[in-house]
Protein backbone atom coordinates (compact mmCIF):
# COMPACT_ATOMS: atom_id res chain seq x y z
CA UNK A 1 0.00 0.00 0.00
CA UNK A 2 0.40 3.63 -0.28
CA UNK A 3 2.87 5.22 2.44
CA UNK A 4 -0.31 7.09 3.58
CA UNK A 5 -2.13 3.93 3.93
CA UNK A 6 -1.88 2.80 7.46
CA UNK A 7 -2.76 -0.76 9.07
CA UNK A 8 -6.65 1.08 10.21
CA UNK A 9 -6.87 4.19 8.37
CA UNK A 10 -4.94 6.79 5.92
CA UNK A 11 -2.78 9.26 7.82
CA UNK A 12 0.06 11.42 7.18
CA UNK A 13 2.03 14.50 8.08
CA UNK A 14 0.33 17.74 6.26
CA UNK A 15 0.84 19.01 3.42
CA UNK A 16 4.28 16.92 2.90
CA UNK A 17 2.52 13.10 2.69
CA UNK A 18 -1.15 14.77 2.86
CA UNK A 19 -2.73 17.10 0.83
CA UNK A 20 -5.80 18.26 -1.31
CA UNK A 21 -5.03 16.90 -4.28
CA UNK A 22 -4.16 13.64 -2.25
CA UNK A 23 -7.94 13.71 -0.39
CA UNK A 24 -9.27 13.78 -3.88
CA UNK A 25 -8.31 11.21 -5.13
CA UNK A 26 -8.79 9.01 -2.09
CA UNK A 27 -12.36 10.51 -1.76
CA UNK A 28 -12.38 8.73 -5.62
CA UNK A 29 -10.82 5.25 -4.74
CA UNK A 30 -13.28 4.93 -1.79
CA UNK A 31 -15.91 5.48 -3.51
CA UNK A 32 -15.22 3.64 -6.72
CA UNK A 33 -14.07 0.37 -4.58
CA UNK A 34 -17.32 0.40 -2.74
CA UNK A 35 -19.27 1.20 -5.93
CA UNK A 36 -17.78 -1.45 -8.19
CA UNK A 37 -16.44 -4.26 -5.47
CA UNK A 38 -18.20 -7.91 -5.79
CA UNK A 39 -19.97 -6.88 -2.21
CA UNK A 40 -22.10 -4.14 -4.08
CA UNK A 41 -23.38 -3.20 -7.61
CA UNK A 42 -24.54 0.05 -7.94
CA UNK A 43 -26.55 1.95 -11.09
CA UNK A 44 -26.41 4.67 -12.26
CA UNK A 45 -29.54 5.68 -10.78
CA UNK A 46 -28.75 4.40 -7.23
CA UNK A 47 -25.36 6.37 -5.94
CA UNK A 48 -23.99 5.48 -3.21
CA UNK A 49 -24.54 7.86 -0.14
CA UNK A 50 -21.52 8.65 1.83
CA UNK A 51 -21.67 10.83 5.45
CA UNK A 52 -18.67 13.05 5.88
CA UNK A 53 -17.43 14.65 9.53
CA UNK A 54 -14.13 16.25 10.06
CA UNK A 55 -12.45 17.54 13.32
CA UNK A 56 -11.08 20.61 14.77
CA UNK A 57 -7.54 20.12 13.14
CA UNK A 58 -6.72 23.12 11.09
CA UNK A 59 -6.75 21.16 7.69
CA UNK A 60 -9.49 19.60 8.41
CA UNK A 61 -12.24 21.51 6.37
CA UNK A 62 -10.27 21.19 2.95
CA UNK A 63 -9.34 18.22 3.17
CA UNK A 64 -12.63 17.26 3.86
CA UNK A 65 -14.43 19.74 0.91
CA UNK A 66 -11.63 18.00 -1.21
CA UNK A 67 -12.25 14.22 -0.24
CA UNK A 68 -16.49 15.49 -1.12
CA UNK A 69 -15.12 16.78 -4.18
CA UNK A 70 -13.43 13.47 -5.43
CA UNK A 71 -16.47 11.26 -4.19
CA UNK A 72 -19.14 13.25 -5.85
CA UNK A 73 -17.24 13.08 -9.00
CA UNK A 74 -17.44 9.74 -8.83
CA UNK A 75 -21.23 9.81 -8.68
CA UNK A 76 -21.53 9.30 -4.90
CA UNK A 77 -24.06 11.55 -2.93
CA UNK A 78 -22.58 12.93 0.02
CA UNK A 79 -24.06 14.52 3.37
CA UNK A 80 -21.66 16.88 5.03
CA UNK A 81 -22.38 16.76 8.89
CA UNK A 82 -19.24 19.33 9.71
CA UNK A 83 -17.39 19.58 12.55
CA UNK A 84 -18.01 16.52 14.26
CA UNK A 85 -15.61 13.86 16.62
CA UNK A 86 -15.43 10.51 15.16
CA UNK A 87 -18.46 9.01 17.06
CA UNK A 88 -20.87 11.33 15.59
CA UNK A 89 -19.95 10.10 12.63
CA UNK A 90 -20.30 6.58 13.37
CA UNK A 91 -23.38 7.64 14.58
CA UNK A 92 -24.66 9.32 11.99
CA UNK A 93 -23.60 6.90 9.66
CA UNK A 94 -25.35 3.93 11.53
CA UNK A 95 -28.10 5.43 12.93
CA UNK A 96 -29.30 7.48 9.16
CA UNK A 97 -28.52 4.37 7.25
CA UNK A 98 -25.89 5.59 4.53
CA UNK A 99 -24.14 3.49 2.21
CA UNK A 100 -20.48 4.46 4.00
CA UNK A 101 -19.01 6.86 5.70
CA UNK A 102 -15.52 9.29 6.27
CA UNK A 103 -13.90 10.97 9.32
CA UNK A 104 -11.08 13.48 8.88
CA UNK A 105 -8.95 13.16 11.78
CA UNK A 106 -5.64 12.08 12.86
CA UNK A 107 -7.08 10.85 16.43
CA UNK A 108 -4.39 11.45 19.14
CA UNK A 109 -1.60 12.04 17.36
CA UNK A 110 0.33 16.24 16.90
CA UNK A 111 -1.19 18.73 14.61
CA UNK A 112 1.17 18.37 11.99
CA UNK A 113 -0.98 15.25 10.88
CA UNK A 114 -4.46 14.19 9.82
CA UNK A 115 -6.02 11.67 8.23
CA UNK A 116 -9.47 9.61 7.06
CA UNK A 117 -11.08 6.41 8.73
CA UNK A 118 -12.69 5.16 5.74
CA UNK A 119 -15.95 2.93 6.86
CA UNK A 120 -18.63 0.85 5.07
CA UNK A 121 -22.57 0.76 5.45
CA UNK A 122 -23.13 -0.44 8.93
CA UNK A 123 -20.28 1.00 10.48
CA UNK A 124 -17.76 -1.41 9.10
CA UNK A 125 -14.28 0.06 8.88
CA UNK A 126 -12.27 -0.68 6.23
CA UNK A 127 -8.56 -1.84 7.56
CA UNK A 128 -5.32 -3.27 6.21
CA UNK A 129 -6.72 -6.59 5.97
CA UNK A 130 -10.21 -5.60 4.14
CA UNK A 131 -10.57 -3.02 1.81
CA UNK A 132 -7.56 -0.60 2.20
CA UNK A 133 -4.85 -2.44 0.17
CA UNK A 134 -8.15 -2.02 -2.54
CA UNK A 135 -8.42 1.87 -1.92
CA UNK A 136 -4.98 2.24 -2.08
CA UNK A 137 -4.24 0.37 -5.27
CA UNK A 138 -7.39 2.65 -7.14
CA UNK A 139 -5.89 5.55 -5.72
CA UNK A 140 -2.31 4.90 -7.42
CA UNK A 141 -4.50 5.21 -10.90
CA UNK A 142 -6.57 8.29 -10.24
CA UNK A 143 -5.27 11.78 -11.42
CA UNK A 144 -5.49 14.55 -8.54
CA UNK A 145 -7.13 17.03 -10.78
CA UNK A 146 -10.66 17.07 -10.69
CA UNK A 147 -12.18 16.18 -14.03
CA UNK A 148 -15.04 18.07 -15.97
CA UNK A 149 -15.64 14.81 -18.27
CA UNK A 150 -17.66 12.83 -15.98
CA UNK A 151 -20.78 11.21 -17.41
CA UNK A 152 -23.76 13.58 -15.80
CA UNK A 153 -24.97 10.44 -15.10
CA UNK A 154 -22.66 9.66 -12.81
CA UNK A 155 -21.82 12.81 -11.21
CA UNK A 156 -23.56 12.94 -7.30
CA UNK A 157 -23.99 16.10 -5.46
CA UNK A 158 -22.79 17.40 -2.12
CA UNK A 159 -25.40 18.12 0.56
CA UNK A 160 -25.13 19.73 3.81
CA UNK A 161 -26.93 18.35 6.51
CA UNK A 162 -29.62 21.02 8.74
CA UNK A 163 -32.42 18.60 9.02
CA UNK A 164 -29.54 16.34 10.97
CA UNK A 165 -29.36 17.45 14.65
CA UNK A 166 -26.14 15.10 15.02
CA UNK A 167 -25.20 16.36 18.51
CA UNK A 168 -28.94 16.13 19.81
CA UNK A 169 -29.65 12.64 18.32
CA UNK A 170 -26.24 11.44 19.69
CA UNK A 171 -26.78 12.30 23.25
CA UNK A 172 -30.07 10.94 23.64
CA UNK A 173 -28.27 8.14 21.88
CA UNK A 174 -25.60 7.40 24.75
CA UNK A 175 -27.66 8.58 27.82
CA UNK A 176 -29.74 5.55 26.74
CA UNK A 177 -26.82 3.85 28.11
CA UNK A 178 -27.55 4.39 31.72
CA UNK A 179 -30.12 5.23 34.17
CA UNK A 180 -29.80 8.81 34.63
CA UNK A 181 -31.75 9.43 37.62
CA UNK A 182 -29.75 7.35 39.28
CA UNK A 183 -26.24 9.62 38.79
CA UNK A 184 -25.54 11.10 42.15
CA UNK A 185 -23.91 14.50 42.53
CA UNK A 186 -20.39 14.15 41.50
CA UNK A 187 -17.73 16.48 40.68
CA UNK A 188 -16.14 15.74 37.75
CA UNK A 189 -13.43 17.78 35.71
CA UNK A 190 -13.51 17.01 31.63
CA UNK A 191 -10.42 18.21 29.50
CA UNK A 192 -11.57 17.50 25.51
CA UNK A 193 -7.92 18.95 24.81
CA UNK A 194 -9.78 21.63 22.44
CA UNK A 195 -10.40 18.42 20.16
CA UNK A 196 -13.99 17.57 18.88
CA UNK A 197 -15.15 15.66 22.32
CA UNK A 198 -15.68 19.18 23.94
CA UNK A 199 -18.79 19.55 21.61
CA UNK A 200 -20.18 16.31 22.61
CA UNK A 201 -19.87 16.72 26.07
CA UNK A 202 -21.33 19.87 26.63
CA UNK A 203 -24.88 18.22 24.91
CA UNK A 204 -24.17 15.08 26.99
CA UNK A 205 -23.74 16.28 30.63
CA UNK A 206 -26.19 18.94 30.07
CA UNK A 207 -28.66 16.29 30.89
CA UNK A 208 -26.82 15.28 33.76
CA UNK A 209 -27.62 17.96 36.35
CA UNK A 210 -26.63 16.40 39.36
CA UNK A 211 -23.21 16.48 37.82
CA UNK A 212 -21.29 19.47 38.00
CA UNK A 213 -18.94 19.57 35.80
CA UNK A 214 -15.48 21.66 35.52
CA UNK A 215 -14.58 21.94 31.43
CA UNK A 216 -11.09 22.44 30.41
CA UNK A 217 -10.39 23.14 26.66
CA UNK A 218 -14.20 22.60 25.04
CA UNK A 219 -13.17 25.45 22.61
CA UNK A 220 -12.15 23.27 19.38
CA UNK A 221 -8.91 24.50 18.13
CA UNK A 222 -6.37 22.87 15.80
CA UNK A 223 -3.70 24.52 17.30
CA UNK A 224 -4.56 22.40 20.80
CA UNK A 225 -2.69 25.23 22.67
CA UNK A 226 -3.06 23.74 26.13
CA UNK A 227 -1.18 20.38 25.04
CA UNK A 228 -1.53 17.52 22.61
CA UNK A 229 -4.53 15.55 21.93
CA UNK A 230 -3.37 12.27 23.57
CA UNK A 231 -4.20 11.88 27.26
CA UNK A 232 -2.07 9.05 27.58
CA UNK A 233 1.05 11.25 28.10
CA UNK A 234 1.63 11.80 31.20
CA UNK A 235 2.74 15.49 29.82
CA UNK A 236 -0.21 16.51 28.31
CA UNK A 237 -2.53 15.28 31.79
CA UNK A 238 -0.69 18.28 34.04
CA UNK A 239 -3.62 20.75 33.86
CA UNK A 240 -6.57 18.20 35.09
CA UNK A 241 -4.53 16.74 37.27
CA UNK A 242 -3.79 20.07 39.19
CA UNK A 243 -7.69 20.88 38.24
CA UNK A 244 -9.13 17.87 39.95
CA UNK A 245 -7.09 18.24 42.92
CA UNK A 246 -7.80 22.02 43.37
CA UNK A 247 -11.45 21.40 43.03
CA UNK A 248 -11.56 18.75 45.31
CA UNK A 249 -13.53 16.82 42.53
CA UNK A 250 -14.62 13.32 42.47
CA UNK A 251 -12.78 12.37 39.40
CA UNK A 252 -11.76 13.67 36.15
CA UNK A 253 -12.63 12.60 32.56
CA UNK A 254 -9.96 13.05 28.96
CA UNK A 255 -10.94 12.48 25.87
CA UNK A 256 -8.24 11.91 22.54
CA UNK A 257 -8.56 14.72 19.77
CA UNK A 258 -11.19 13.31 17.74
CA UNK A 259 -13.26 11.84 21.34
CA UNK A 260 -13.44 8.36 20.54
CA UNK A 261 -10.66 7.64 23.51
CA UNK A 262 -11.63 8.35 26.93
CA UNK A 263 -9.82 8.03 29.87
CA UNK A 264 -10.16 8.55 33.72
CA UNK A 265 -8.15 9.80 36.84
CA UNK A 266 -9.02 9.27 40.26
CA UNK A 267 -9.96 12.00 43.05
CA UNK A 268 -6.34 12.73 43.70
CA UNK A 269 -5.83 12.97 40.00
CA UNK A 270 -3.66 9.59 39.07
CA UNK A 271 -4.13 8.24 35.95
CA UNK A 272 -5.80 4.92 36.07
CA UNK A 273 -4.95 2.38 33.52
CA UNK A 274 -7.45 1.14 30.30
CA UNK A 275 -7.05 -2.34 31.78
CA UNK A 276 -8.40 -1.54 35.14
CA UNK A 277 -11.41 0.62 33.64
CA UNK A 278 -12.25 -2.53 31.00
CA UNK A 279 -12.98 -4.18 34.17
CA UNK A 280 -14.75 -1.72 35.12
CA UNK A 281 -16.98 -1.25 32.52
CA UNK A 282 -17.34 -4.93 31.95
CA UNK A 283 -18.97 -5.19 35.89
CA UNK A 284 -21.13 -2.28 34.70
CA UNK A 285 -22.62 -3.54 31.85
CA UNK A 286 -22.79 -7.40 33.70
CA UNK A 287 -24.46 -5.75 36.20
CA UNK A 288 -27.58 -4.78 34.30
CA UNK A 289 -27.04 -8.11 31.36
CA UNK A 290 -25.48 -11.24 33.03
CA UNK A 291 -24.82 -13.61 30.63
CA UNK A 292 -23.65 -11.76 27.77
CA UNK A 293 -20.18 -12.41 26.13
CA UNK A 294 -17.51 -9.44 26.70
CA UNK A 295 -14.51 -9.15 24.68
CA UNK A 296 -11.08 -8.09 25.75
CA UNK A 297 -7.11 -7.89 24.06
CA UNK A 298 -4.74 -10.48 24.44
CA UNK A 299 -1.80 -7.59 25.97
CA UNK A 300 -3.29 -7.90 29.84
CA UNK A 301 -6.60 -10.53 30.17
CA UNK A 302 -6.15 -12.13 34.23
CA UNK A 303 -8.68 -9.24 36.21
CA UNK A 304 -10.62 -9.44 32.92
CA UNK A 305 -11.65 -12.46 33.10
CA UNK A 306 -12.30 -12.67 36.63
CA UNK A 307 -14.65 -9.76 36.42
CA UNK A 308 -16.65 -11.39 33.47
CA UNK A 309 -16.94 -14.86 35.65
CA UNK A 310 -17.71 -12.86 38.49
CA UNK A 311 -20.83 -10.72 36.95
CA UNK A 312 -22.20 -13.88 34.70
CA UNK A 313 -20.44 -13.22 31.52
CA UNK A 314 -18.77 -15.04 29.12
CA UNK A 315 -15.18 -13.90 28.11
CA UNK A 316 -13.81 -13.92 24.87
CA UNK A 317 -10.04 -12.81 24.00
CA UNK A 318 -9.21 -11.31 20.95
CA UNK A 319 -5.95 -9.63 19.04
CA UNK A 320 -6.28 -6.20 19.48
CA UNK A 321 -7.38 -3.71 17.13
CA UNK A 322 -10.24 -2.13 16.33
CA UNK A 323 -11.10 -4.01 12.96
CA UNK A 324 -10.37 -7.33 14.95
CA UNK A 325 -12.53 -6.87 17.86
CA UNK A 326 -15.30 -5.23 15.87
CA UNK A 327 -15.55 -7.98 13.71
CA UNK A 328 -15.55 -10.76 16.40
CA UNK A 329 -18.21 -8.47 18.50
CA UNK A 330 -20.18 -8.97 15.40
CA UNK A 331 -19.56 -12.81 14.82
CA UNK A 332 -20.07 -13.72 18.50
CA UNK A 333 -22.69 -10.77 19.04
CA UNK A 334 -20.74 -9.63 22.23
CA UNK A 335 -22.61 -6.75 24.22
CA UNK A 336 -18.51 -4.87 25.25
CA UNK A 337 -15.37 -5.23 23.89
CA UNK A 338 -12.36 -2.81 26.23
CA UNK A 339 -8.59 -2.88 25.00
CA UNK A 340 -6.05 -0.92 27.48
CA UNK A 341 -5.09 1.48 25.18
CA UNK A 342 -8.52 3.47 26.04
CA UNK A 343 -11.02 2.49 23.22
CA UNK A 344 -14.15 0.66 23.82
CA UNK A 345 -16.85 -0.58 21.98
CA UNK A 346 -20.39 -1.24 22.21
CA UNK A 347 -22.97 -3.73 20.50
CA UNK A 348 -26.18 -1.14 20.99
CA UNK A 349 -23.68 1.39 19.47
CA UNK A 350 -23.36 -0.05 16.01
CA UNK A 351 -20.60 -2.19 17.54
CA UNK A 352 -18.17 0.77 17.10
CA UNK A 353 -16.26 2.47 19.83
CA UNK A 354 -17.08 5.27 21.93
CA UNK A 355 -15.79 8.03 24.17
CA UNK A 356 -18.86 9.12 26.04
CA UNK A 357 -20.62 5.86 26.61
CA UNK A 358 -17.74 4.53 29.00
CA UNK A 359 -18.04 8.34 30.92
CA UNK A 360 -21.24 7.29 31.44
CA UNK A 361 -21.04 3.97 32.79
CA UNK A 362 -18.30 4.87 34.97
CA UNK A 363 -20.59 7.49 36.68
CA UNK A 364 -23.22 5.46 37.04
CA UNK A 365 -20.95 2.27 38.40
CA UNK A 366 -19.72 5.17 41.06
CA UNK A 367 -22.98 5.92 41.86
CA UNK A 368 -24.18 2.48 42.49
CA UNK A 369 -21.40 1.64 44.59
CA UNK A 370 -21.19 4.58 46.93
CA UNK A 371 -17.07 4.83 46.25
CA UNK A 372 -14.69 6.51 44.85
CA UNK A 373 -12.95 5.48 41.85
CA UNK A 374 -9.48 5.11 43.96
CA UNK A 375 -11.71 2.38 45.84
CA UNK A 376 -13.06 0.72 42.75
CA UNK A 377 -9.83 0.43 41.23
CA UNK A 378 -7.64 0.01 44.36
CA UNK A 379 -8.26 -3.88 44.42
CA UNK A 380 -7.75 -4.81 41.05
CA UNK A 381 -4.37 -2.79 40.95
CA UNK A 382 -3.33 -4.69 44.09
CA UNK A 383 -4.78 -8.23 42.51
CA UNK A 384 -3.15 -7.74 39.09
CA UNK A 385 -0.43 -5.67 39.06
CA UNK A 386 0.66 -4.38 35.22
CA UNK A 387 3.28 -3.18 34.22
CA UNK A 388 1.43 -0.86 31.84
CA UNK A 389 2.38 -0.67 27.98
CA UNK A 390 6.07 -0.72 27.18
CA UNK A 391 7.52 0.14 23.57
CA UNK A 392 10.83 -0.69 22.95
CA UNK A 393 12.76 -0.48 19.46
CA UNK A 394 13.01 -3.34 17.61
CA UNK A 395 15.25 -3.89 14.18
CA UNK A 396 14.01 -7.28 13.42
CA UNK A 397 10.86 -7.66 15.22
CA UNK A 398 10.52 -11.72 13.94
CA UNK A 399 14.05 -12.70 15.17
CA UNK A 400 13.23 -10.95 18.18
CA UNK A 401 9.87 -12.58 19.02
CA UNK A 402 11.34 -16.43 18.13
CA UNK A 403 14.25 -15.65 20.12
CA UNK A 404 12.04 -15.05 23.59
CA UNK A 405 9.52 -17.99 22.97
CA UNK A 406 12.53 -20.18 22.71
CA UNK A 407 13.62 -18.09 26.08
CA UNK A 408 9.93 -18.57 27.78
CA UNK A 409 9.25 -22.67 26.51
CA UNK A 410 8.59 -24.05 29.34
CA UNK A 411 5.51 -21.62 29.60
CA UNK A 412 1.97 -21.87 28.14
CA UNK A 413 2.53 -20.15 24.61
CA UNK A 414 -0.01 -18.90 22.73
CA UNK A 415 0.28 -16.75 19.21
CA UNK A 416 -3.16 -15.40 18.89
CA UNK A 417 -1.43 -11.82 18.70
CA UNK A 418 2.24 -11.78 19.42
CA UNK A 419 3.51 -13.55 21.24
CA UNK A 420 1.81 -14.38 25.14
CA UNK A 421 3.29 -16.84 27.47
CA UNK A 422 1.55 -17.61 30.81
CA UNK A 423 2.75 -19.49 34.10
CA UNK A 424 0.76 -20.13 37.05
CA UNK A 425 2.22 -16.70 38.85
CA UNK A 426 2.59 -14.07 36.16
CA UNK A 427 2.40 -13.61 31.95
CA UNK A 428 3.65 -11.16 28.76
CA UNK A 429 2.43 -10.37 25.52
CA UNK A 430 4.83 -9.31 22.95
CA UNK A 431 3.44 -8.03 20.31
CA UNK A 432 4.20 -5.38 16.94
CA UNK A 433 3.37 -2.41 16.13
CA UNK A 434 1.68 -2.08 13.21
CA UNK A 435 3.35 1.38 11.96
CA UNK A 436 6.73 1.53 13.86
CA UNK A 437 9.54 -0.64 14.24
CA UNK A 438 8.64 -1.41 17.57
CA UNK A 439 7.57 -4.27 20.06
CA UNK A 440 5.34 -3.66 22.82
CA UNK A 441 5.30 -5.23 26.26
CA UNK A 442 2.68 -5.92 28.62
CA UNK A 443 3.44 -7.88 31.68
CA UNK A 444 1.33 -8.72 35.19
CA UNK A 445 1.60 -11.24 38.13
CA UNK A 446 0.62 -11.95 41.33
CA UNK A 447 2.80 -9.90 43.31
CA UNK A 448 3.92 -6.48 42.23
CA UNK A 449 7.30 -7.43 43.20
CA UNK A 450 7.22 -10.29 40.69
CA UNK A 451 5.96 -7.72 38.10
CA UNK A 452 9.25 -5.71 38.62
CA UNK A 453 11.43 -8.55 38.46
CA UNK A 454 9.89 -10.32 35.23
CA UNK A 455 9.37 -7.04 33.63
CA UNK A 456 13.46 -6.08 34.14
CA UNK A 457 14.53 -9.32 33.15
CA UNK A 458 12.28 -8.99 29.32
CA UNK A 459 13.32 -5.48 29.13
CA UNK A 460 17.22 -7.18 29.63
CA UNK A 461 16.86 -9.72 26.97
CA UNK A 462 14.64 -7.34 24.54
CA UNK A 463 17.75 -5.00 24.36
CA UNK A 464 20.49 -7.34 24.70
CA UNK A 465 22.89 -7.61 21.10
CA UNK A 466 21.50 -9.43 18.49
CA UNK A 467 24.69 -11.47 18.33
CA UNK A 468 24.12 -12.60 21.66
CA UNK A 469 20.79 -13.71 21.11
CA UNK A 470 21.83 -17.65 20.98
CA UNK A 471 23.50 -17.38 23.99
CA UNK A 472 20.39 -16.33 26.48
């Protein structure tokens, strides 16, 4: 593929690997591969509807007006929602029944880049292994200057989109999540890191009255002057950690620049791990559906599983990704699926992922209990001890992954993504990235102590010499 084309979306550094002309001509590809792929035939009197949202990133607006360009020139009719985070337009795009759908954004990452997440009818997203390497090979073969030779037949038309109250529809949409009544008053401080999620938010917790609510950077700006849009570093948490602290609130919420992230810090304003809020959220939803089947990543599974046995469910691990555990949500019809990197995903939402729902549940799993979220999450840090995500270069990711499974043999191996070994005390997952040439570490055990030690001794052999490989 395309250097643009990514393992889950198109992204790129703008205007260098991303540009107008470049958002054309994808807008194009995506819609000629949907058009004219074996899943769907399409006349010339039956275009293809496509819903379009963009975020607050400063090239958002023409690169989205270009991408519209490209796909009504090749005869698809597109509604233009505007300045939206990404679950609005999974939203919009499941709950108004188009044909497919595109988000410009570049999620979490600086505001040099942006990017598309390219989806079919029913919320499907295209990925690396279904229907990108397609869009990218069209794309090689379409000019980036619009062309005025199109049959009228085929040309579509670009429609904006007043009768859509997208915000409105949305929040009635995820309060129907929880019982709202049954919120108490809580504190809570919300940074949306002047992405899109400050938008959402507002409509959301305006039906929440009981909840006061302290905002911190609702104002969308692609410049995010207060700090990046990626709550996971630990840099860019300062201000709501001082915030919550100052307040003396109950907890505070963060959302990722285009709000389909959320994370959560306690009432003295430490950052709590994805792992312990997936099970969290998986108690939440148990709770109120025992018996369902829950879905979690491979990287850190032990107080996963426990909490699905304990509320009635039925676990299910999968490799993570958001293509992977959408489409095993959908084959197993699994009411949650949580990976620890902050993104979580819903059945009743179109099985896509969501920033607000999981605000939500947390509140209302707060409520219910009569703690705080230190006491929620206190036990399962002490009963399964992480030692959170850890990315460490990697030249020849292969060699390096057959070299500790010959290390770790005498443990219970298992290659559903990665590499995971398990013993009776503690486990790892190795595992790839799928942009960088990196490998990423999860470990946990019993004992935090045994988490230190097994976690040193990986990080030891992960950056010992190559040539010395043979002799660990």
């Amino acid at each position: 593929m395309a250097g643009i084309f990514k393992a889950y979306d198109v992204r790129g550094v703008v205007p260098e690997e991303l540009d107008e002309p470049r958002a054309y001509r994808l807008g194009r590809a995506f819609v000629r591969f949907l058009t004219h792929s074996n899943e769907r035939q399409i006349g010339p009197a039956q275009a293809l509807t496509v819903v379009v949202g963009h975020d607050a990133r400063l090239s958002s607006p023409s690169l989205a007006e270009a991408f519209i360009a490209g796909a009504t020139d090749e005869g698809a009719e597109v509604t233009a929602i505007g300045l939206v985070g990404t679950c609005q337009t999974y939203f919009a795009l499941g709950a108004h029944c188009f044909g497919a759908g595109a988000m410009i954004t570049a999620s979490h990452n600086p505001k040099q880049y942006n990017g598309f997440k390219l989806l079919r009818a029913g919320v499907v997203p295209l990925s690396g292994e279904s229907g990108l390497p397609e869009v990218s090979a069209l794309y090689q073969g379409i000019s980036a200057e619009p062309t005025a030779m199109l049959d009228s037949r085929r040309a579509g038309a670009r429609h904006a989109a007043p009768h859509l109250d997208i915000y409105a529809e949305y929040s009635r949409h995820v309060l129907s999540f929880i019982q709202a009544d049954r919120i108490l008053p809580l504190k809570v401080v919300l940074d949306a890191g002047n992405g899109a999620a400050g938008l959402a938010a507002q409509r959301v917790f305006e039906a929440l009255p009981q909840v006061r609510t302290i905002p911190l950077n609702f104002q969308p700006d692609g410049n995010f002057p207060a700090h990046e849009p990626n709550p996971q570093l630990p840099e860019n948490r300062c201000e709501i950690e001082e915030r919550i602290r100052a307040e003396g609130a109950d907890l505070g919420i963060a959302w990722d620049g285009d709000g389909d992230r959320c994370y959560f810090l306690d009432e003295k304003g430490r950052f709590i791990d994805g792992y312990y809020i997936t099970a969290l959220l998986i108690e939440a939803i148990l709770r109120r559906r025992p018996g369902e089947k829950v879905i979690f990543d491979t990287r850190l599974t032990w107080a996963n599983l426990d909490a699905t046995h304990a509320f009635g469910g039925i676990p299910l691990i999968n490799r993570a990704g958001h293509s992977f555990i959408k489409a095993r949500m959908r084959a197993e019809g699994a009411i949650f699926g949580g990976e620890v990197s902050g993104h979580f995903y819903f059945r009743d939402n179109f099985f896509a992922d969501d920033g607000m729902i999981p605000a939500l549940l947390i509140l209302e799993l707060l409520s219910a209990r009569g703690e705080k979220l230190s006491q929620l999450v206190g036990p399962l840090e002490e009963k399964y001890p992480s030692s959170g995500e850890i990315n460490v270069q990697a030249a020849d990711v292969d060699a390096l992954l057959a070299e500790i499974e010959r290390r770790y043999a005498d443990g219970t191996i298992d290659h559903l993504d990665g590499l995971s070994v398990e013993y009776p005390q503690w486990r790892f997952n190795l595992r790839s990235s799928q942009t960088e040439p990196l490998v990423r570490l999860n470990v946990e055990a019993r004992q935090r102590e045994l988490v230190e030690k097994k976690t040193a001794e990986l990080l030891a052999l992960l950056r010992v010499d190559p040539e010395l490989w043979g002799q660990i």
